[in-house]
PDB file of N, CA and C in Angstrom:
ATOM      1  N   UNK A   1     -19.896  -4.636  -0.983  1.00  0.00           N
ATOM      2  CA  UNK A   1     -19.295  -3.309  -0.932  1.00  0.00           C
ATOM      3  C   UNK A   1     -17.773  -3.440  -0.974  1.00  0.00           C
ATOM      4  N   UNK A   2     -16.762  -2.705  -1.434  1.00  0.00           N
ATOM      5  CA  UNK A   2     -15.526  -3.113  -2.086  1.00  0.00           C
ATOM      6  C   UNK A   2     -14.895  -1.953  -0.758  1.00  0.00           C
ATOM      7  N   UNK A   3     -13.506  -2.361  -0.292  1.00  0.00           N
ATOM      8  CA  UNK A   3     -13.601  -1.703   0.465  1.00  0.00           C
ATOM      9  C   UNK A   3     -11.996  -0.450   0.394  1.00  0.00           C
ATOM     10  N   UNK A   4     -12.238   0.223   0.764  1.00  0.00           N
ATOM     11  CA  UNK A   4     -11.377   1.371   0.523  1.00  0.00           C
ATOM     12  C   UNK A   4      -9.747   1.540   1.037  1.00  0.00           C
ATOM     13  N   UNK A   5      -9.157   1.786   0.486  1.00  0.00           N
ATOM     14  CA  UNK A   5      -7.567   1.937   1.382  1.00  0.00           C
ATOM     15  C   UNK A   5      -7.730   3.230   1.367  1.00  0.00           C
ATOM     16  N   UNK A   6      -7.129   3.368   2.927  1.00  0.00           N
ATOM     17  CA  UNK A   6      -6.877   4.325   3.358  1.00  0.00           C
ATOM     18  C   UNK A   6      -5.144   4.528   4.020  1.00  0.00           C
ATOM     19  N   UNK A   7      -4.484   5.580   4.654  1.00  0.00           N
ATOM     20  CA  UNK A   7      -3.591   5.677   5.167  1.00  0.00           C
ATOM     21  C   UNK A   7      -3.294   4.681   6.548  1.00  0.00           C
ATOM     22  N   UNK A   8      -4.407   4.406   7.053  1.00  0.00           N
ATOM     23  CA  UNK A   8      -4.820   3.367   8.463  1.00  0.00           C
ATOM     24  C   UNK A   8      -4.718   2.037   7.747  1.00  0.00           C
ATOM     25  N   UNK A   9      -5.223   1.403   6.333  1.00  0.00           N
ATOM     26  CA  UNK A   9      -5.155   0.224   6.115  1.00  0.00           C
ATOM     27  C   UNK A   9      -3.369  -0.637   5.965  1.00  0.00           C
ATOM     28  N   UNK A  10      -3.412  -1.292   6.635  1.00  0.00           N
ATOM     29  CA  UNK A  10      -2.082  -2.316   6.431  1.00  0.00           C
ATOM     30  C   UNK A  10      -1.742  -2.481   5.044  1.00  0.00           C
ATOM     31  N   UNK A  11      -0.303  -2.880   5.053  1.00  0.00           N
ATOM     32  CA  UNK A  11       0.216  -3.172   3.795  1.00  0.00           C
ATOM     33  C   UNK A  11      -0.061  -4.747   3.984  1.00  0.00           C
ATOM     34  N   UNK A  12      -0.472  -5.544   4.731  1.00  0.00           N
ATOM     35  CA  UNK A  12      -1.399  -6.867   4.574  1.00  0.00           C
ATOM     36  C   UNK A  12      -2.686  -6.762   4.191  1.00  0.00           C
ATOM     37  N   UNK A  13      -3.884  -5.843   4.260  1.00  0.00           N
ATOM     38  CA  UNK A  13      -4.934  -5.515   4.100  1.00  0.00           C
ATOM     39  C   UNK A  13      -4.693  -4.858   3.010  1.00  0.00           C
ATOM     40  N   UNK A  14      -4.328  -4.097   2.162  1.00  0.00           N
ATOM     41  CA  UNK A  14      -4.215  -3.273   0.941  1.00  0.00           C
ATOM     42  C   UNK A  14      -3.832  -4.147  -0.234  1.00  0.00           C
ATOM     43  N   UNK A  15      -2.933  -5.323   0.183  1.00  0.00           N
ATOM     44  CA  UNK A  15      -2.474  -6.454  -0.624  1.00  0.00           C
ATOM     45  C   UNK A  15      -3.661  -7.214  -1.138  1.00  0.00           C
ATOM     46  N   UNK A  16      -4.303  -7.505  -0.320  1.00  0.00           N
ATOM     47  CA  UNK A  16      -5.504  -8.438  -0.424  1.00  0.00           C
ATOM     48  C   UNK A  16      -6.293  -8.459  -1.072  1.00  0.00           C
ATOM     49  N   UNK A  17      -6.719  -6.664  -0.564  1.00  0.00           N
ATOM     50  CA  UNK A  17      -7.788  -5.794  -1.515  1.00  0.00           C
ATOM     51  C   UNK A  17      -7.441  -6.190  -3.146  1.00  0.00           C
ATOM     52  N   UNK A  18      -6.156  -5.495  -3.005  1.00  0.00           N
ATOM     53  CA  UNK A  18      -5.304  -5.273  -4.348  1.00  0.00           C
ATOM     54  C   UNK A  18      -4.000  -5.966  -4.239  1.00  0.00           C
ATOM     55  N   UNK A  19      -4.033  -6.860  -4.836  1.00  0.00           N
ATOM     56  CA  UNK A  19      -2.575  -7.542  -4.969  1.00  0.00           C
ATOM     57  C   UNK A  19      -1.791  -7.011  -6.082  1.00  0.00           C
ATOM     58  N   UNK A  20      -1.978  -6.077  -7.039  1.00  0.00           N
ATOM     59  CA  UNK A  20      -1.140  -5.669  -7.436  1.00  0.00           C
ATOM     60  C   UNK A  20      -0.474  -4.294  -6.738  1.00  0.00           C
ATOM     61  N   UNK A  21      -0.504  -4.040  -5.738  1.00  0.00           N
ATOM     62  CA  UNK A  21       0.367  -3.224  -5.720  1.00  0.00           C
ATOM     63  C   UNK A  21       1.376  -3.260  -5.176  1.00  0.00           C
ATOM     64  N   UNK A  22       1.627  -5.000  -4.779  1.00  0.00           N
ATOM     65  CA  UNK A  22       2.919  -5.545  -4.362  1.00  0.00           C
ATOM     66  C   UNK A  22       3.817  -4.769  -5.678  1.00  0.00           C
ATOM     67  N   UNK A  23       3.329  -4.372  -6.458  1.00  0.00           N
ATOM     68  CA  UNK A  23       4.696  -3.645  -7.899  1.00  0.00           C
ATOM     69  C   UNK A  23       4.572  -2.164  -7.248  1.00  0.00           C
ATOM     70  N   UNK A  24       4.007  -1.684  -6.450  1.00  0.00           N
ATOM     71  CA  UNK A  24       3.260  -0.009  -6.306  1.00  0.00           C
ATOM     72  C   UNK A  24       4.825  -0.144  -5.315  1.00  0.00           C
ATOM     73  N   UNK A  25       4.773  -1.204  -4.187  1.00  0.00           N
ATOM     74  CA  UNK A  25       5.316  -0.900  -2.992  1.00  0.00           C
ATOM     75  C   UNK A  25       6.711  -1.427  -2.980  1.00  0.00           C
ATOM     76  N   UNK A  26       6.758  -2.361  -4.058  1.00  0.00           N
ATOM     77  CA  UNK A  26       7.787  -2.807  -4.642  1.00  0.00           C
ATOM     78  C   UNK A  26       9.053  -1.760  -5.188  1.00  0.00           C
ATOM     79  N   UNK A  27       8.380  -0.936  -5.472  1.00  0.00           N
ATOM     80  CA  UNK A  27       9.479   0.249  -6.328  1.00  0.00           C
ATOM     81  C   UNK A  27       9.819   0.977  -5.429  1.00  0.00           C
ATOM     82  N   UNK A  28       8.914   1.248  -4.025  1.00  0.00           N
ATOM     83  CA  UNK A  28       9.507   1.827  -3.281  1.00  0.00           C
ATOM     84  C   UNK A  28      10.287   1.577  -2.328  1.00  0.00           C
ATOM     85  N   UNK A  29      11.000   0.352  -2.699  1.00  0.00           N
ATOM     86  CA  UNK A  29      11.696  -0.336  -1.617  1.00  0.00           C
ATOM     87  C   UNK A  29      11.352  -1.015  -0.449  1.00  0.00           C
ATOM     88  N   UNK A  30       9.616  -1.251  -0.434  1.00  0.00           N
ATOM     89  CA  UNK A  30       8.931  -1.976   0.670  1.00  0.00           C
ATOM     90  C   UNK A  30       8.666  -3.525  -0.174  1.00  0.00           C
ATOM     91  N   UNK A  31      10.043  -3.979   0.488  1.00  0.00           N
ATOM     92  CA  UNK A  31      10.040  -5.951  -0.458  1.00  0.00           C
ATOM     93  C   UNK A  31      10.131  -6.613   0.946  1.00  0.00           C
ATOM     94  N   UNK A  32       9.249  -6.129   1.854  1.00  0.00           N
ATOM     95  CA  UNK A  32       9.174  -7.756   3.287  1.00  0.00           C
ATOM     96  C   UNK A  32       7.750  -7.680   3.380  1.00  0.00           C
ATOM     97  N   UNK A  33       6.687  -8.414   2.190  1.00  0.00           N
ATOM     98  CA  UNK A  33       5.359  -8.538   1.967  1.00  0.00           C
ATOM     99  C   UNK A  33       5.028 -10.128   2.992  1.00  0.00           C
ATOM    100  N   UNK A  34       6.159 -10.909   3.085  1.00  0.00           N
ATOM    101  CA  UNK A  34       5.883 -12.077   4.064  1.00  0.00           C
ATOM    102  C   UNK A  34       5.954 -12.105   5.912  1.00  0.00           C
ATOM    103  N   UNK A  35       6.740 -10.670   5.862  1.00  0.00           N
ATOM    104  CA  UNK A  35       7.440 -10.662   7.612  1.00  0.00           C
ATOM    105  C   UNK A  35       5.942 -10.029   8.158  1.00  0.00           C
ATOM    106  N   UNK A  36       6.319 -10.048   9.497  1.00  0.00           N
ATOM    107  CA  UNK A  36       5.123  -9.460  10.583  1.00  0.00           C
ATOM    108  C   UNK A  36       4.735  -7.918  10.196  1.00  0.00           C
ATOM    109  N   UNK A  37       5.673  -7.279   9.595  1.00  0.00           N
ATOM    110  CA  UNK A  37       5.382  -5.913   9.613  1.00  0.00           C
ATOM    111  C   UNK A  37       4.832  -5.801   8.598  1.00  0.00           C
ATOM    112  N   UNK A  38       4.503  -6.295   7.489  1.00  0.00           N
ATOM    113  CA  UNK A  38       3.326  -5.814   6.369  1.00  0.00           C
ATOM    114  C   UNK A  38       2.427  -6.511   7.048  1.00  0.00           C
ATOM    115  N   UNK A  39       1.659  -7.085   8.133  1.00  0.00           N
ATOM    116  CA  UNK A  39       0.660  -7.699   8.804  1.00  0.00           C
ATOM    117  C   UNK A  39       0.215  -6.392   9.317  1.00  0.00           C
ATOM    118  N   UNK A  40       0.619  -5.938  10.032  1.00  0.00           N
ATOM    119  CA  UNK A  40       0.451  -5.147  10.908  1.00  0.00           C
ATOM    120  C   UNK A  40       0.862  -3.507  10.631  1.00  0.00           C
ATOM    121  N   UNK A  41       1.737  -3.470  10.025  1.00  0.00           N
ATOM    122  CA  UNK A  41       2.163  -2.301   9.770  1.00  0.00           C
ATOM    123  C   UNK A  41       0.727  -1.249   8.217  1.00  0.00           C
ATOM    124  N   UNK A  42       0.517   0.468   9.180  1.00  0.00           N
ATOM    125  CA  UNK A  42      -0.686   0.948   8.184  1.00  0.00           C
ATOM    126  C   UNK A  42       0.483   1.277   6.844  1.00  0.00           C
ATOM    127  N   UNK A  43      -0.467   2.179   6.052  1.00  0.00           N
ATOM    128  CA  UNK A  43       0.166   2.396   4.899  1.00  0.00           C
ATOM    129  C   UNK A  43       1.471   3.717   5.385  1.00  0.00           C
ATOM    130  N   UNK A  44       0.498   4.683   5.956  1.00  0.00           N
ATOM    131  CA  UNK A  44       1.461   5.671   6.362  1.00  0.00           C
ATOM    132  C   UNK A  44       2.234   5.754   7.667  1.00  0.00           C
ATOM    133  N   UNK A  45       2.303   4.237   8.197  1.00  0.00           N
ATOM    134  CA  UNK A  45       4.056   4.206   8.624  1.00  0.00           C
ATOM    135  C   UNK A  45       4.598   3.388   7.688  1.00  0.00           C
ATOM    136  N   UNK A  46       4.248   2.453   7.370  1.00  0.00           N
ATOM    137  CA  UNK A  46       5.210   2.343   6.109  1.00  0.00           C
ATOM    138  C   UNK A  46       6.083   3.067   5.277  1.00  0.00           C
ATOM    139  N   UNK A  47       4.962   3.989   4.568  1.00  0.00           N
ATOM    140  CA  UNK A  47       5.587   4.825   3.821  1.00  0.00           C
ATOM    141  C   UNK A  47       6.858   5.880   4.892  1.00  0.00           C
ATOM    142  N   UNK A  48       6.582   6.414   5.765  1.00  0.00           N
ATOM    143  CA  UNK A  48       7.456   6.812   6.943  1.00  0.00           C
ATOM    144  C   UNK A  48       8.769   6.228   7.334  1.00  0.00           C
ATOM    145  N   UNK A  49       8.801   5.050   6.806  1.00  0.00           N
ATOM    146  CA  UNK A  49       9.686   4.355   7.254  1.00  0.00           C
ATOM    147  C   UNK A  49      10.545   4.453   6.184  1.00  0.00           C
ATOM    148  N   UNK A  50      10.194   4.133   5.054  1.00  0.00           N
ATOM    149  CA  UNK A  50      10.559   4.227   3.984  1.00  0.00           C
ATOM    150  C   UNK A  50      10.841   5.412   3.101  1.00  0.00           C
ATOM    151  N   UNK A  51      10.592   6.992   3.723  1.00  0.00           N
ATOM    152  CA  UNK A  51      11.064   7.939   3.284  1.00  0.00           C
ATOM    153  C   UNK A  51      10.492   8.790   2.118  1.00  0.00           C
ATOM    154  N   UNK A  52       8.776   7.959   1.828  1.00  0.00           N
ATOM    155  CA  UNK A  52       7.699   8.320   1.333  1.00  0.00           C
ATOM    156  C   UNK A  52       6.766   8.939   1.805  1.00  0.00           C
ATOM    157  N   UNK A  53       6.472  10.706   1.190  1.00  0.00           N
ATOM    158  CA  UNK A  53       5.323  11.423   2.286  1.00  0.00           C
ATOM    159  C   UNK A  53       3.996  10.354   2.048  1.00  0.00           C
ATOM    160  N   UNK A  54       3.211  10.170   2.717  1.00  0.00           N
ATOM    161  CA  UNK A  54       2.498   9.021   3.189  1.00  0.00           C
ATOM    162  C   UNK A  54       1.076   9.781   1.986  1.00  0.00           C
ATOM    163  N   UNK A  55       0.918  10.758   1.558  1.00  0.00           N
ATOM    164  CA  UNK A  55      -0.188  11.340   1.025  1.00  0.00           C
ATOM    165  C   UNK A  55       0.175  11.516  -0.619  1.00  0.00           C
ATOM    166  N   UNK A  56       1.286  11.359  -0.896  1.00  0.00           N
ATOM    167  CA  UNK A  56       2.289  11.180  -2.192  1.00  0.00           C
ATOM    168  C   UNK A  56       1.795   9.992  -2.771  1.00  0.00           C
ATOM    169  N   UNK A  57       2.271   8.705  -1.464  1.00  0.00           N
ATOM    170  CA  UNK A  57       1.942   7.300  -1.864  1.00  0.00           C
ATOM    171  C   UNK A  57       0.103   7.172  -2.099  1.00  0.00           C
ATOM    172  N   UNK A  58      -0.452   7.590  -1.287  1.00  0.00           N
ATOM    173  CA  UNK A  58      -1.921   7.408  -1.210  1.00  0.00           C
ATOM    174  C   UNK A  58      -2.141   7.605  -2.789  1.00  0.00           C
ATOM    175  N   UNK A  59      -1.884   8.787  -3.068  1.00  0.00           N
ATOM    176  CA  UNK A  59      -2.435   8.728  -4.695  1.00  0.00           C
ATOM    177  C   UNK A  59      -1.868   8.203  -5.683  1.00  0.00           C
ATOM    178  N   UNK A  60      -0.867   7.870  -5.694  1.00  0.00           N
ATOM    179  CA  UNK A  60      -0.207   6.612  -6.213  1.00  0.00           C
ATOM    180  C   UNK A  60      -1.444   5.515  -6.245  1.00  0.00           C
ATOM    181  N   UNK A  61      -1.560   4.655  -5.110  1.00  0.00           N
ATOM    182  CA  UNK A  61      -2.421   4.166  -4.818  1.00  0.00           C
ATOM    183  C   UNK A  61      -3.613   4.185  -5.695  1.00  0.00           C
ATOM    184  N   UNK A  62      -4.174   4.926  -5.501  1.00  0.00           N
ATOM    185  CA  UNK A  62      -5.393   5.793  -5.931  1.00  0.00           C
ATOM    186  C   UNK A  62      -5.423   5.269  -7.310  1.00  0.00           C
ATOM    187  N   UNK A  63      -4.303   6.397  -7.835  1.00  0.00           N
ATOM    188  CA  UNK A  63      -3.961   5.922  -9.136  1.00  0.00           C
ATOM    189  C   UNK A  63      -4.103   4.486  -9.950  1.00  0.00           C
ATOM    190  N   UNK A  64      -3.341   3.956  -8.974  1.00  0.00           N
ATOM    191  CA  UNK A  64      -2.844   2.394  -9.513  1.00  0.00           C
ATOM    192  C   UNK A  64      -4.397   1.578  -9.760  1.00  0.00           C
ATOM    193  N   UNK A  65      -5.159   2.062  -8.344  1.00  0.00           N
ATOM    194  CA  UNK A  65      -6.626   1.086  -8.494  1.00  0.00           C
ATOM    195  C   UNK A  65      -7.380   1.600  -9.961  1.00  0.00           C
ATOM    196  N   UNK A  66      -7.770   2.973  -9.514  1.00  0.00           N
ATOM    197  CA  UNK A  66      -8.370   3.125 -10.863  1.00  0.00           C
ATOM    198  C   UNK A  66      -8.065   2.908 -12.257  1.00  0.00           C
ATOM    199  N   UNK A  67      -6.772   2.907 -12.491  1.00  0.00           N
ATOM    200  CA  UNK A  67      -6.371   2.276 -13.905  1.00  0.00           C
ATOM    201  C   UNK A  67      -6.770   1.094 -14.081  1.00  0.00           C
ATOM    202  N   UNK A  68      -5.907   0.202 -12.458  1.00  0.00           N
ATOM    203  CA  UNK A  68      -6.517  -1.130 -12.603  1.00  0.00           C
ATOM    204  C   UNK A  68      -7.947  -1.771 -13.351  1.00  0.00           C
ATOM    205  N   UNK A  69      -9.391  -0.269 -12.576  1.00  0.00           N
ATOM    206  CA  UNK A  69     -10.546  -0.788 -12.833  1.00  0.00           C
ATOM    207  C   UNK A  69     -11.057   0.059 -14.024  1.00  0.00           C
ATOM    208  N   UNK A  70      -9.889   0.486 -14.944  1.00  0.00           N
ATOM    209  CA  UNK A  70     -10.463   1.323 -16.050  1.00  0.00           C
ATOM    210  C   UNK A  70     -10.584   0.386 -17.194  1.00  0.00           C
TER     211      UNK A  70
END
């Protein structure tokens, strides 16, 4: 079973899933994919932090996978 990102999944867990969207999170100015806080940190504080409404990025997201698997 393949498993879903959500707003709760980490930007360490979303990487994994999907490693490309180190380019998704990349553009938005989230480039510390090695420090503690993409371990731990979900998608929507990230995006929070970073000045992205957190439901903006999600479909981004969204986006990015399904092309990926088109």
């Amino acid at each position: 079973m393949e498993k879903k990102i959500t707003k709760d999944t980490t930007i360490g867990e979303a990487l994994q899933i999907e490693p490309g969207l180190v380019h998704l999170f990349s553009a938005i100015g989230m480039h510390c994919f090695g420090c503690h806080f993409s371990a731990n940190e979900t998608i929507e504080q990230a995006a929070g932090v970073h000045g992205v409404n957190p439901d903006d990025l999600m479909e981004d997201i969204e986006n990015f996978i399904e092309y990926q698997n088109s």
